[in-house]
PDB file of N, CA and C in Angstrom:
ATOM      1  N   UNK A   1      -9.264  -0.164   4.279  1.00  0.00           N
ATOM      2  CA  UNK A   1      -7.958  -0.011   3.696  1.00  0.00           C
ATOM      3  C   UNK A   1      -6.946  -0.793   4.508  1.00  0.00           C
ATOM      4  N   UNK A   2      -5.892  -1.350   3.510  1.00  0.00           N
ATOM      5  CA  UNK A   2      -4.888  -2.525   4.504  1.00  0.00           C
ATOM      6  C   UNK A   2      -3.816  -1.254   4.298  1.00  0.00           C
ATOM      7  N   UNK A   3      -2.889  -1.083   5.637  1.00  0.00           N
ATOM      8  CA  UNK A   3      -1.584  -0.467   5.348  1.00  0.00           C
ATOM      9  C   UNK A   3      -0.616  -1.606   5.720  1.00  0.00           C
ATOM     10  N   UNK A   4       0.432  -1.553   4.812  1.00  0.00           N
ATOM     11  CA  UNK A   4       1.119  -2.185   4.996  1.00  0.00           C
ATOM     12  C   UNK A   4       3.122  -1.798   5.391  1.00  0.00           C
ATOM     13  N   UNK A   5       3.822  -1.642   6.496  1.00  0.00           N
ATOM     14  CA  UNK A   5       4.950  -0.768   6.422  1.00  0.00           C
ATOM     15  C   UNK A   5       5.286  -1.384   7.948  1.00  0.00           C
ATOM     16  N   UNK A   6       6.727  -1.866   7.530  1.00  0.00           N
ATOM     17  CA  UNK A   6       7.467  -1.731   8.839  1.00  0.00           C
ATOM     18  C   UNK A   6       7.843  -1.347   9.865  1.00  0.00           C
ATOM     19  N   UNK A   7       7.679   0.399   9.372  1.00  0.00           N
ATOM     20  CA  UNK A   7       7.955   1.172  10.439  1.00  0.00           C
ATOM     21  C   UNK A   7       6.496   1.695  11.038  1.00  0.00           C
ATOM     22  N   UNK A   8       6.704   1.283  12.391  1.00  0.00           N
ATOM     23  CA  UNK A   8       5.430   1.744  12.894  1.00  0.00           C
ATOM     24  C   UNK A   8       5.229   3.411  12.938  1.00  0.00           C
ATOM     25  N   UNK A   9       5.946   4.008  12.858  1.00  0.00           N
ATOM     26  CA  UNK A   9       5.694   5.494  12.937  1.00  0.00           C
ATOM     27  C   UNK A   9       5.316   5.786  11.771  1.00  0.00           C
ATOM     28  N   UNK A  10       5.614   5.151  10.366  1.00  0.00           N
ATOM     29  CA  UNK A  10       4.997   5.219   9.047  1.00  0.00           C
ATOM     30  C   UNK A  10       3.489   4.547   9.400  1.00  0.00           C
ATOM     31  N   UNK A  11       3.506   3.523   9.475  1.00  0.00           N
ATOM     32  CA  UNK A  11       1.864   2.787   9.818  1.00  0.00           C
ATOM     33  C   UNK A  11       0.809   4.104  10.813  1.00  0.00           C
ATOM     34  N   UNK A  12       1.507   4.583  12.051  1.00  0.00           N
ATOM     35  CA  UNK A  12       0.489   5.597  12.709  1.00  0.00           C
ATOM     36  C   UNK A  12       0.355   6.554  12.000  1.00  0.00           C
ATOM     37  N   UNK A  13       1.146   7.552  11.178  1.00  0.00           N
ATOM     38  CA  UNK A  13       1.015   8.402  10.406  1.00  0.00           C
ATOM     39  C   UNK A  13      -0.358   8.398   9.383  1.00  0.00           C
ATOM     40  N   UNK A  14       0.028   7.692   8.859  1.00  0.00           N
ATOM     41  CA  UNK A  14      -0.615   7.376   7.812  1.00  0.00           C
ATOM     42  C   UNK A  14      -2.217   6.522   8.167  1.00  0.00           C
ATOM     43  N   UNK A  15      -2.644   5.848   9.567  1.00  0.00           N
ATOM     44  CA  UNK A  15      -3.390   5.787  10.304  1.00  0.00           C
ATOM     45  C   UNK A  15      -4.295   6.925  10.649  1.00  0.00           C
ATOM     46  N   UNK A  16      -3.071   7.673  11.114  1.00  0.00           N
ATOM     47  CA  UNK A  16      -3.862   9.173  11.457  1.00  0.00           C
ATOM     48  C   UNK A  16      -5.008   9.801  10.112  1.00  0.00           C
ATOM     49  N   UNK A  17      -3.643  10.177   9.407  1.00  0.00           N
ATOM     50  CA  UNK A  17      -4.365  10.610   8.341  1.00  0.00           C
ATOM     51  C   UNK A  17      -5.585  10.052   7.725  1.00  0.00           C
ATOM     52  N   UNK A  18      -5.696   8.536   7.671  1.00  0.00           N
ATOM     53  CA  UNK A  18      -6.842   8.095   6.784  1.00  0.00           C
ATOM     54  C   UNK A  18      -7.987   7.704   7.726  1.00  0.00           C
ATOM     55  N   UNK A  19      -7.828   7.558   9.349  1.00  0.00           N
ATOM     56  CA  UNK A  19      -9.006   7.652   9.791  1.00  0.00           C
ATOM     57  C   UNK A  19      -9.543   9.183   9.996  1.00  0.00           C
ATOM     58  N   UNK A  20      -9.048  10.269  10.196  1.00  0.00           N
ATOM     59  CA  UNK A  20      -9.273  11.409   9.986  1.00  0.00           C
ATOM     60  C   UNK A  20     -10.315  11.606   9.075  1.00  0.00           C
ATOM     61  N   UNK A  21     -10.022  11.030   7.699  1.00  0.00           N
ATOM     62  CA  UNK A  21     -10.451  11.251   6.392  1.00  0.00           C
ATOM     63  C   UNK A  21     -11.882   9.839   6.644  1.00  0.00           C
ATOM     64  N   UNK A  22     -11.989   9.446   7.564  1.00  0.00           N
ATOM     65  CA  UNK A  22     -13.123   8.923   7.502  1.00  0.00           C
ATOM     66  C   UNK A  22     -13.128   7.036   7.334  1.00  0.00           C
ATOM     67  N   UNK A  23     -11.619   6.628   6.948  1.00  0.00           N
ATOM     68  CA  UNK A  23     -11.437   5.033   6.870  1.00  0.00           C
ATOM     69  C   UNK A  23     -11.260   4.486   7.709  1.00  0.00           C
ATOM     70  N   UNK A  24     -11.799   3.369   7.488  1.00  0.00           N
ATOM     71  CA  UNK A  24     -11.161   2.164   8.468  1.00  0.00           C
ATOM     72  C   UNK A  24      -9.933   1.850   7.857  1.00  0.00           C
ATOM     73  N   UNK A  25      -9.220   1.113   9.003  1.00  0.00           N
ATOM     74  CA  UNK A  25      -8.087   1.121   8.251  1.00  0.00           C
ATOM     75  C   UNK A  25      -7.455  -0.361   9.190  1.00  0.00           C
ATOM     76  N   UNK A  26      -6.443  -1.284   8.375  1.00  0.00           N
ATOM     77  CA  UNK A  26      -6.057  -2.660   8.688  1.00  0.00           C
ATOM     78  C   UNK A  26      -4.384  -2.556   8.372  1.00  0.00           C
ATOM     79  N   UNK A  27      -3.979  -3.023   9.992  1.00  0.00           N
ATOM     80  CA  UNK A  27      -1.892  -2.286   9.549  1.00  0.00           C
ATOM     81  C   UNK A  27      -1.715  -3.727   9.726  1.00  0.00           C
ATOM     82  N   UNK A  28      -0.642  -3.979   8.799  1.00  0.00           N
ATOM     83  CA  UNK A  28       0.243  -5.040   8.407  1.00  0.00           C
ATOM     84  C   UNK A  28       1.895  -4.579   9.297  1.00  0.00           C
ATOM     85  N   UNK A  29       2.729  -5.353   9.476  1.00  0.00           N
ATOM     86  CA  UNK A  29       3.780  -4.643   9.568  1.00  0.00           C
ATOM     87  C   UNK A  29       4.753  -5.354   9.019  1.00  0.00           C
ATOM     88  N   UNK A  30       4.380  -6.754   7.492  1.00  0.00           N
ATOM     89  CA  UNK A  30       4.937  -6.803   6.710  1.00  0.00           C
ATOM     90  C   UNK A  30       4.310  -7.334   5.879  1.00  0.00           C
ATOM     91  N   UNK A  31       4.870  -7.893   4.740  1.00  0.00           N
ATOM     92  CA  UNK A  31       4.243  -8.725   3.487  1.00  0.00           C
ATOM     93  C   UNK A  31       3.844  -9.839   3.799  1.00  0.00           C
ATOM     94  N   UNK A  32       4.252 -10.725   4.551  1.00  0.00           N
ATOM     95  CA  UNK A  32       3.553 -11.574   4.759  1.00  0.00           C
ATOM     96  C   UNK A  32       2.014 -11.539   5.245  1.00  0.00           C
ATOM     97  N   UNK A  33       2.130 -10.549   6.197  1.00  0.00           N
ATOM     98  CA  UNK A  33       1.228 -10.374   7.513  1.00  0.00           C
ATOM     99  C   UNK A  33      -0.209  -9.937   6.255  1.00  0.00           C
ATOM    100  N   UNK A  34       0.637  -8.758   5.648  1.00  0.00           N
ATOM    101  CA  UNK A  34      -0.271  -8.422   4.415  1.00  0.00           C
ATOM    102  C   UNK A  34      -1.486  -8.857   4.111  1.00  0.00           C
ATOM    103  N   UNK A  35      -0.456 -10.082   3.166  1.00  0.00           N
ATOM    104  CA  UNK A  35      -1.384 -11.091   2.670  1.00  0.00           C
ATOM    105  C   UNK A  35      -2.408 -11.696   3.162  1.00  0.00           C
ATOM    106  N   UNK A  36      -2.199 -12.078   4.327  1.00  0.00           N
ATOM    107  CA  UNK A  36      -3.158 -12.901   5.399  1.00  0.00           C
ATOM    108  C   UNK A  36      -4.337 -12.117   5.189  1.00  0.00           C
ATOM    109  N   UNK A  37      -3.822 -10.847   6.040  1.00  0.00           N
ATOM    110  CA  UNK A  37      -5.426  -9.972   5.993  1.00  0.00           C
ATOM    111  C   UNK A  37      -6.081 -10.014   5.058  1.00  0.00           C
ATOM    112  N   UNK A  38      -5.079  -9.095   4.129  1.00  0.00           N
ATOM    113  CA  UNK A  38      -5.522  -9.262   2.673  1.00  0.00           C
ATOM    114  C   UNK A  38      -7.435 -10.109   2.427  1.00  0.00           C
ATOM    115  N   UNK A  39      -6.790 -11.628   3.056  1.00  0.00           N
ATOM    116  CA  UNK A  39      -7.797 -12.360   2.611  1.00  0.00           C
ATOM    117  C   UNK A  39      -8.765 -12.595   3.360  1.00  0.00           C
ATOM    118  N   UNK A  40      -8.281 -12.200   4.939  1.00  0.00           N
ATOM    119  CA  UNK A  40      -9.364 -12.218   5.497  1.00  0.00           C
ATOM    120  C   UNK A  40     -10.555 -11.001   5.714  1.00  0.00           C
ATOM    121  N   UNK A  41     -10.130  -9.528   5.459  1.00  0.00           N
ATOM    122  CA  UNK A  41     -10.685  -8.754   5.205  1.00  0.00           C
ATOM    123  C   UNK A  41     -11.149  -8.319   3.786  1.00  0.00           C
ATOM    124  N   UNK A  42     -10.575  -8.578   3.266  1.00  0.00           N
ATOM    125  CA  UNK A  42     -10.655  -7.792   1.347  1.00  0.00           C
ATOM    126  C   UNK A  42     -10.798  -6.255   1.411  1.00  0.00           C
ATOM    127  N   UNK A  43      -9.963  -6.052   1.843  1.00  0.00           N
ATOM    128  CA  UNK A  43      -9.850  -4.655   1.909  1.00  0.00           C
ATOM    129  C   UNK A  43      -9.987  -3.844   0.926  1.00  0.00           C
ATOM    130  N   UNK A  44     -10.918  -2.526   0.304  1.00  0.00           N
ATOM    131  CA  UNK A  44     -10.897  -1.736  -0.933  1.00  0.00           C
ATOM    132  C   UNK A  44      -9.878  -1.178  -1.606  1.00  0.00           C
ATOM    133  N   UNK A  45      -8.633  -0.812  -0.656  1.00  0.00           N
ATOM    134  CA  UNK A  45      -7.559  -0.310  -1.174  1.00  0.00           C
ATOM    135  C   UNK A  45      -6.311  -0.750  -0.242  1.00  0.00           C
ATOM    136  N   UNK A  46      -4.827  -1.007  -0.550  1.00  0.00           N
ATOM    137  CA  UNK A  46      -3.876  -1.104  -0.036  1.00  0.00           C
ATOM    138  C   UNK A  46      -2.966   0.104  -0.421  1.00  0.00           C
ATOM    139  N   UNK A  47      -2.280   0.023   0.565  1.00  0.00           N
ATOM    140  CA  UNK A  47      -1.034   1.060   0.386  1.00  0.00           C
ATOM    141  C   UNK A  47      -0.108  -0.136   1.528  1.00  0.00           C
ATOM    142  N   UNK A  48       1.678  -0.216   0.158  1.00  0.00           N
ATOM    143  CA  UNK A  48       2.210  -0.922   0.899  1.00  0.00           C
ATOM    144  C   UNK A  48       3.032  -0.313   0.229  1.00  0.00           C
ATOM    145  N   UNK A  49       4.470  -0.218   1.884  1.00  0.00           N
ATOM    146  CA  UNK A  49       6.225   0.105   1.828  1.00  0.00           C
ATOM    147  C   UNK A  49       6.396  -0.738   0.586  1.00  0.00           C
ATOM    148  N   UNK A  50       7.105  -0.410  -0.180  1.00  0.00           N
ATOM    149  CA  UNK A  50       8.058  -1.046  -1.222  1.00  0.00           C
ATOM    150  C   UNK A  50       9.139  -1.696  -0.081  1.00  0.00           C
ATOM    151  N   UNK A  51       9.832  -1.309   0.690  1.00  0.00           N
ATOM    152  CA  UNK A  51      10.728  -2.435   1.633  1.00  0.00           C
ATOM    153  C   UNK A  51      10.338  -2.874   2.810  1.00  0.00           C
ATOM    154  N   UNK A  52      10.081  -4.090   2.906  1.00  0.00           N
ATOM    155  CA  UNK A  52       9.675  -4.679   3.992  1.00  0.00           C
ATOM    156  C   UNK A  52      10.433  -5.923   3.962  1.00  0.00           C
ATOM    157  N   UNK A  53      10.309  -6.684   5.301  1.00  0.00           N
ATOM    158  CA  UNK A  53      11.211  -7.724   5.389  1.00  0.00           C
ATOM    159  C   UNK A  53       9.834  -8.946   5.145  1.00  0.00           C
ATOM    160  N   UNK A  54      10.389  -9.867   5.024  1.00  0.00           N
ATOM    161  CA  UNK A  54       9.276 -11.314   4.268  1.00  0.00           C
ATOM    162  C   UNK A  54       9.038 -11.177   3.122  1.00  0.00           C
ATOM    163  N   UNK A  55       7.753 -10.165   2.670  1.00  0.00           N
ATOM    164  CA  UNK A  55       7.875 -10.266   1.455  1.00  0.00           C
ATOM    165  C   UNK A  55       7.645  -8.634   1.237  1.00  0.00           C
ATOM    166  N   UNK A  56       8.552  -7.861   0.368  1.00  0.00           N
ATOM    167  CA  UNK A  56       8.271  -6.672  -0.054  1.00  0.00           C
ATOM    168  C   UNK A  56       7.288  -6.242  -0.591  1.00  0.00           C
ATOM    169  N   UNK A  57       6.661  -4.822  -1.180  1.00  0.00           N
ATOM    170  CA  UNK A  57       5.718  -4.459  -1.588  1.00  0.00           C
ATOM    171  C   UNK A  57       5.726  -4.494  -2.921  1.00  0.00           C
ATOM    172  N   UNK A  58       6.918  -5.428  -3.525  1.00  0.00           N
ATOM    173  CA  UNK A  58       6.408  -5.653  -5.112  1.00  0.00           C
ATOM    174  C   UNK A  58       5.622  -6.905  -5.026  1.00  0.00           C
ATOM    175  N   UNK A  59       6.127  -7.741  -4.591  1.00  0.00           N
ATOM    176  CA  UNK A  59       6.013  -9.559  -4.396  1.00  0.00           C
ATOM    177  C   UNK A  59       4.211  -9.546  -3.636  1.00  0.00           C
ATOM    178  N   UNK A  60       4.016  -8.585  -2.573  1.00  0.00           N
ATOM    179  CA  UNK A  60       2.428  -8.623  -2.222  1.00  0.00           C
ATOM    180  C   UNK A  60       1.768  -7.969  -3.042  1.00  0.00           C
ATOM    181  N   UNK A  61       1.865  -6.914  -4.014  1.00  0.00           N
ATOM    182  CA  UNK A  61       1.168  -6.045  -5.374  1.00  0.00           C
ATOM    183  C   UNK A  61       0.967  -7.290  -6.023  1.00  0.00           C
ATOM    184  N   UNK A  62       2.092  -7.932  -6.435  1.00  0.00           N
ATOM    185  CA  UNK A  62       1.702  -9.143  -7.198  1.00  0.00           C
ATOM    186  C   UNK A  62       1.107 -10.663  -6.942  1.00  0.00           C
ATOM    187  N   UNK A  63       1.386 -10.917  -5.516  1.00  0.00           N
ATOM    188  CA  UNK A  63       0.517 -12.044  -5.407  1.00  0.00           C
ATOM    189  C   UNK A  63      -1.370 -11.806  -4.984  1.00  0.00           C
ATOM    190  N   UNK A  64      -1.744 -10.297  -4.792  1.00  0.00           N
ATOM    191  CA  UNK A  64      -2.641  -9.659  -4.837  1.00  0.00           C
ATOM    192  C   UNK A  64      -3.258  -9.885  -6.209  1.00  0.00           C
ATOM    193  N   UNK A  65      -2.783  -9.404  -6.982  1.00  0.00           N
ATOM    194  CA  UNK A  65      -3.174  -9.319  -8.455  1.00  0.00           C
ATOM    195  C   UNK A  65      -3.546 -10.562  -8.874  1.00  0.00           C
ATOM    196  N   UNK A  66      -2.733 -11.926  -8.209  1.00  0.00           N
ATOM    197  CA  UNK A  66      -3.412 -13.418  -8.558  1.00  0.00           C
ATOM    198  C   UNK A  66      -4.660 -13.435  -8.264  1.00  0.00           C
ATOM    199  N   UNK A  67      -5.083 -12.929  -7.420  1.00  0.00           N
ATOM    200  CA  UNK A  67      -6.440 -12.966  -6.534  1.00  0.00           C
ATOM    201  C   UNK A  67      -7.583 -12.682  -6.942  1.00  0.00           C
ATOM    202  N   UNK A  68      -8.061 -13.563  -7.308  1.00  0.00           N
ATOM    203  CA  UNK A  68      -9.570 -12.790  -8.274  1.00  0.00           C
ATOM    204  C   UNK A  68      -9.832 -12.028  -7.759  1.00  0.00           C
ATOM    205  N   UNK A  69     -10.293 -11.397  -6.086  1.00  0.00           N
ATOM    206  CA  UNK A  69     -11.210 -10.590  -5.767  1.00  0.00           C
ATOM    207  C   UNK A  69     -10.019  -9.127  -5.317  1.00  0.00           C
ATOM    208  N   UNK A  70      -8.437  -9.418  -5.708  1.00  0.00           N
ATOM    209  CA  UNK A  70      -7.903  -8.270  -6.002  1.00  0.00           C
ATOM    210  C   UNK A  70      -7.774  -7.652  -7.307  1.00  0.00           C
ATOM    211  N   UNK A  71      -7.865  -8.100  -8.303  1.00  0.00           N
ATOM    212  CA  UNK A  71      -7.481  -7.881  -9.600  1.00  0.00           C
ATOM    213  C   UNK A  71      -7.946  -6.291 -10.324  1.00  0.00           C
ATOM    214  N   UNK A  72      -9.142  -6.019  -9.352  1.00  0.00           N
ATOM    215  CA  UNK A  72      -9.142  -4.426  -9.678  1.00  0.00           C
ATOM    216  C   UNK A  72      -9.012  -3.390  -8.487  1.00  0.00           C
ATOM    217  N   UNK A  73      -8.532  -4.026  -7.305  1.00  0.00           N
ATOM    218  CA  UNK A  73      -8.770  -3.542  -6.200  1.00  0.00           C
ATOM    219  C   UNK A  73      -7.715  -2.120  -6.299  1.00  0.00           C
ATOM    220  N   UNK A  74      -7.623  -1.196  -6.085  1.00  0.00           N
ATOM    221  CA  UNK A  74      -6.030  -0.237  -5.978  1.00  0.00           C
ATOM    222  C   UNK A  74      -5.636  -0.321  -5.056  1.00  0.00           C
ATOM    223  N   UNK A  75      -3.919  -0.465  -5.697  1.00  0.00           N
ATOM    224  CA  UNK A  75      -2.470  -0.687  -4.758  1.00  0.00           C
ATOM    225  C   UNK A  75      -1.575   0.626  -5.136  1.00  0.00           C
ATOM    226  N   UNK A  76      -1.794   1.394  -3.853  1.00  0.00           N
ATOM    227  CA  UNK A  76      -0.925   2.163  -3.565  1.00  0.00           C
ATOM    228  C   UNK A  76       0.412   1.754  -3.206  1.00  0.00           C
ATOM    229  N   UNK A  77       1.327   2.149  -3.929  1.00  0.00           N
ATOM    230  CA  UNK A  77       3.202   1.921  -3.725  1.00  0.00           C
ATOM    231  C   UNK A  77       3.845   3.151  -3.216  1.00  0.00           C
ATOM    232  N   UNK A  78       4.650   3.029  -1.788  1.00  0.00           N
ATOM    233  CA  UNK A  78       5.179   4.052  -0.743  1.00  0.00           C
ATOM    234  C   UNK A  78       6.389   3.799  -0.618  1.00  0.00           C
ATOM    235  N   UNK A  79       7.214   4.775  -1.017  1.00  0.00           N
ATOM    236  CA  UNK A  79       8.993   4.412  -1.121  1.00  0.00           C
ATOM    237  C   UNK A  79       9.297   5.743  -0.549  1.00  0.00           C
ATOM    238  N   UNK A  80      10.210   5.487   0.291  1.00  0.00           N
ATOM    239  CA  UNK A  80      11.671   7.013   0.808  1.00  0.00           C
ATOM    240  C   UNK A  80      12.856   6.899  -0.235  1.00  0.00           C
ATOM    241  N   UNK A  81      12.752   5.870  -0.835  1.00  0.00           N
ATOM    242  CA  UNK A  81      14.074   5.741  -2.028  1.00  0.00           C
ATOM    243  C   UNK A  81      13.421   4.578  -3.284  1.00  0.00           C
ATOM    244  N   UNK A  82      13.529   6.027  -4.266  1.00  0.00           N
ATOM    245  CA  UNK A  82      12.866   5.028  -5.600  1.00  0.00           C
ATOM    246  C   UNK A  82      14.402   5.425  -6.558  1.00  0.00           C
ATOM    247  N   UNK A  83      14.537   4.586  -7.487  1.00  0.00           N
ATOM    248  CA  UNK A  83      15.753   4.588  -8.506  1.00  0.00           C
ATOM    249  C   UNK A  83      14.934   4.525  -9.471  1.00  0.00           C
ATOM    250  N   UNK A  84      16.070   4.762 -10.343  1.00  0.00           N
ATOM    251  CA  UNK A  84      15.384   5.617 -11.922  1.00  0.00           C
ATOM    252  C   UNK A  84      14.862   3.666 -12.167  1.00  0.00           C
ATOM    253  N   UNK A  85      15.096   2.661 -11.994  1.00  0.00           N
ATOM    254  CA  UNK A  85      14.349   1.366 -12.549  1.00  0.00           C
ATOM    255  C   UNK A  85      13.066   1.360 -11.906  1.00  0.00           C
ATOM    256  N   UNK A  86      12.839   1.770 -10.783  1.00  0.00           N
ATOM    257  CA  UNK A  86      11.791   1.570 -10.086  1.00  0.00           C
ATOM    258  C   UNK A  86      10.327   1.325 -10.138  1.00  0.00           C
ATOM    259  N   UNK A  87      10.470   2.577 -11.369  1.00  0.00           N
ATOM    260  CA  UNK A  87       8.709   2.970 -11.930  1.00  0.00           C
ATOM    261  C   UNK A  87       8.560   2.049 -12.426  1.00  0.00           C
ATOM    262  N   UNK A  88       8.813   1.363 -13.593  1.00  0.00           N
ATOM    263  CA  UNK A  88       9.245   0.099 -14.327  1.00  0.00           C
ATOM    264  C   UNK A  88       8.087  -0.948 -13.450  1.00  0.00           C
ATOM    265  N   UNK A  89       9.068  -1.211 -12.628  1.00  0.00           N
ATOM    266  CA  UNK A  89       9.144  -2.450 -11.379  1.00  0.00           C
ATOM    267  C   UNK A  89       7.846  -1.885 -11.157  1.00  0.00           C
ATOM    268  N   UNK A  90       7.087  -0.715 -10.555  1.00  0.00           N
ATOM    269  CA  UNK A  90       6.205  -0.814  -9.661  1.00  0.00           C
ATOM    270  C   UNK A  90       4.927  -1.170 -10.874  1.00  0.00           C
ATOM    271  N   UNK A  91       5.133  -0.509 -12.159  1.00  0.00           N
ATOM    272  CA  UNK A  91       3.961  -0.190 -12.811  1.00  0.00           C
ATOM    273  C   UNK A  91       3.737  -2.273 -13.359  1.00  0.00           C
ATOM    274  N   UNK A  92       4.980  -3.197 -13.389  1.00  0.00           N
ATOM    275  CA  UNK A  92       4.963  -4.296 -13.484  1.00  0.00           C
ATOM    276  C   UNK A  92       4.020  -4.794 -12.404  1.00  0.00           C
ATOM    277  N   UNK A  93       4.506  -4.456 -11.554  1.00  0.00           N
ATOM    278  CA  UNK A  93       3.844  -5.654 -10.453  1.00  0.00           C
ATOM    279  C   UNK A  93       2.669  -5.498 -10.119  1.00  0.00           C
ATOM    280  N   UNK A  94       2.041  -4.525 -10.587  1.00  0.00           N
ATOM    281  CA  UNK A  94       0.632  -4.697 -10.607  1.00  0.00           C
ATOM    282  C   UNK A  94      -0.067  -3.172  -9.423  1.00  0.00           C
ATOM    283  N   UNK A  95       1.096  -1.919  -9.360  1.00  0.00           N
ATOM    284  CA  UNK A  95       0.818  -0.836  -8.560  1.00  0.00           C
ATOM    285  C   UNK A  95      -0.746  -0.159  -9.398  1.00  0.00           C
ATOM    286  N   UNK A  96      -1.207   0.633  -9.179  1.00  0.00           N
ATOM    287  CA  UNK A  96      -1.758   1.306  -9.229  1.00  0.00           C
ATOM    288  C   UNK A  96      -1.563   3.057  -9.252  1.00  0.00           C
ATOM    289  N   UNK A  97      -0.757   3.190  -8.077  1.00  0.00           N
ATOM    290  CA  UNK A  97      -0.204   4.616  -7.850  1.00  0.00           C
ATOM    291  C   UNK A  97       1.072   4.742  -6.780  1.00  0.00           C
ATOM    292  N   UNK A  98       2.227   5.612  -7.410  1.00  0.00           N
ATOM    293  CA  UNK A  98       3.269   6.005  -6.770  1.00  0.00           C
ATOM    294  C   UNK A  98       3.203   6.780  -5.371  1.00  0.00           C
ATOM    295  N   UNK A  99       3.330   7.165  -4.221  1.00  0.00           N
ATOM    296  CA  UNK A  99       3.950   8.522  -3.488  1.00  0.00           C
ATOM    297  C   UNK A  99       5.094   8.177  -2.830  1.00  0.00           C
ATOM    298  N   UNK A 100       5.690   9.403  -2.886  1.00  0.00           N
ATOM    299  CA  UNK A 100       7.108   9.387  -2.296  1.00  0.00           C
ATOM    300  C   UNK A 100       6.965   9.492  -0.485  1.00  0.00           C
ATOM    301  N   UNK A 101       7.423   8.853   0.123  1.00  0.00           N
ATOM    302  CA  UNK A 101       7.853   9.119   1.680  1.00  0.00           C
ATOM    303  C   UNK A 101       8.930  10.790   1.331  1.00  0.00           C
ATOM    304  N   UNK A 102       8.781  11.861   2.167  1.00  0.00           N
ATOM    305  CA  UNK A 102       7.597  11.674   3.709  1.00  0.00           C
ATOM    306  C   UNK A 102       6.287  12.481   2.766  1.00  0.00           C
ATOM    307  N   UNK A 103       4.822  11.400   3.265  1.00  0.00           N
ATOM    308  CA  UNK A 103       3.600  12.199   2.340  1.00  0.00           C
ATOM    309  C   UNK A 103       3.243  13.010   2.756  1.00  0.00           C
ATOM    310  N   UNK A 104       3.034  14.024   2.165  1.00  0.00           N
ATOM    311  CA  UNK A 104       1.911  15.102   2.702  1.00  0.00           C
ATOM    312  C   UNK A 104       0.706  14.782   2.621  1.00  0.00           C
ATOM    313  N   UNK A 105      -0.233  14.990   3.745  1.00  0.00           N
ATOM    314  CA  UNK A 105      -1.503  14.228   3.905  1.00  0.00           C
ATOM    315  C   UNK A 105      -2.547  14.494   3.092  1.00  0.00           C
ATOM    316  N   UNK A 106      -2.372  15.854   2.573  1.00  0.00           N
ATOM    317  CA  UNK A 106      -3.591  16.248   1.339  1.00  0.00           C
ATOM    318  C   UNK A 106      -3.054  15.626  -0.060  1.00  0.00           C
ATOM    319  N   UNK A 107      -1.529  15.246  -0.064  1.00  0.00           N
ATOM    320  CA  UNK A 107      -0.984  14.772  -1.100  1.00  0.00           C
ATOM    321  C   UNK A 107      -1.791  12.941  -1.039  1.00  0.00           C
ATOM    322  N   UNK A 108      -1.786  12.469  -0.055  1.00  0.00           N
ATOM    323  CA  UNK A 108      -2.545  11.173   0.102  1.00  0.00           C
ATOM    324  C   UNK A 108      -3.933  11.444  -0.111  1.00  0.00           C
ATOM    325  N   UNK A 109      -4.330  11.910   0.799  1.00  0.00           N
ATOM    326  CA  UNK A 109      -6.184  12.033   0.354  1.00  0.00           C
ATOM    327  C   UNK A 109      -6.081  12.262  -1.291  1.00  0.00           C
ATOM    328  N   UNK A 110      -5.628  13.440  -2.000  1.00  0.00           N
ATOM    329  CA  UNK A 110      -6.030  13.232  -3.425  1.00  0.00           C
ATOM    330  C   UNK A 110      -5.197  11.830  -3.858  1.00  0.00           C
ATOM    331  N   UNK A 111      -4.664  11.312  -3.582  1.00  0.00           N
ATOM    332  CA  UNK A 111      -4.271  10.029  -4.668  1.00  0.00           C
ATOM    333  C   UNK A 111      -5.254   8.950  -4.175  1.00  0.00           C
ATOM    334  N   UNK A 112      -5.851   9.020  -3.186  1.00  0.00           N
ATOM    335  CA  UNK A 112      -6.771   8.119  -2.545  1.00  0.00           C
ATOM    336  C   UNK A 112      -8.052   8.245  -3.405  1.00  0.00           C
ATOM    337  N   UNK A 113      -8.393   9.571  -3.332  1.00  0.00           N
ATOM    338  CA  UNK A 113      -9.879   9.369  -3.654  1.00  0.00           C
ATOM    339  C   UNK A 113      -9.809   9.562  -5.401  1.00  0.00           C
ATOM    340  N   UNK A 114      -8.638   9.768  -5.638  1.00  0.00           N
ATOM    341  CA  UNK A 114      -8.642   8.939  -7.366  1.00  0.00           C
ATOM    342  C   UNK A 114      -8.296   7.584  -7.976  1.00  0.00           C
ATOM    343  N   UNK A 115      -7.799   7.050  -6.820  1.00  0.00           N
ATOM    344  CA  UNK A 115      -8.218   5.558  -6.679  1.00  0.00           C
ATOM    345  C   UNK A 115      -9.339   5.042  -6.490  1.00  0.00           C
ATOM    346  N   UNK A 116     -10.393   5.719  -5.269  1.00  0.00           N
ATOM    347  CA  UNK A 116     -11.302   5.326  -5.725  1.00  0.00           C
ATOM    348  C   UNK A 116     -12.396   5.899  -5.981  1.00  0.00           C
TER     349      UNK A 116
END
């Protein structure tokens, strides 16, 4: 799994939680950085901040989705502030699944393992 989030206390969190649960796990600490991995690992699932500086978590959902070997992969989308346009935007760019910041960790494991 790639995480992708600026704030490093979001990235360990969420670290915690999913090696707990048994993943490996690959931290970005932006969109750009993302991407890179992205290709050098192919990671099974992403979860990326909707705000990040370089490129946000709509712009990497979607240049993911160019990617042949992302095109069915699931992209988890992680926001502390979504607006009523938002869903819109995320379900466009190629998300997979919503959670709101701050997650509850059993609230992640089930959206995880119905991803995959």
């Amino acid at each position: 799994m790639l995480i992708a989030d600026d704030s490093q206390s979001s990235r360990d969190l969420l670290r915690f939680i999913l090696e707990r649960s048994g993943c490996d796990v690959i931290e970005a600490q932006d969109g750009e950085q993302a991407l890179a991995l992205a290709l050098e690992f192919t990671p099974d699932l992403f979860i990326l901040d909707l705000n990040m500086p370089r490129l946000d978590g709509y712009s990497v959902a979607a240049e993911l989705r160019k990617q042949p070997a992302f095109t069915q992969t699931p992209i988890l989308a992680l926001s502390a502030g979504v607006t009523q346009t938002d869903p819109a935007r995320i379900k466009e760019s190629g998300f997979s699944a919503f959670l709101s910041k701050p997650i509850p960790p059993a609230g992640l494991r089930n959206c995880i393992s119905r991803l995959l």
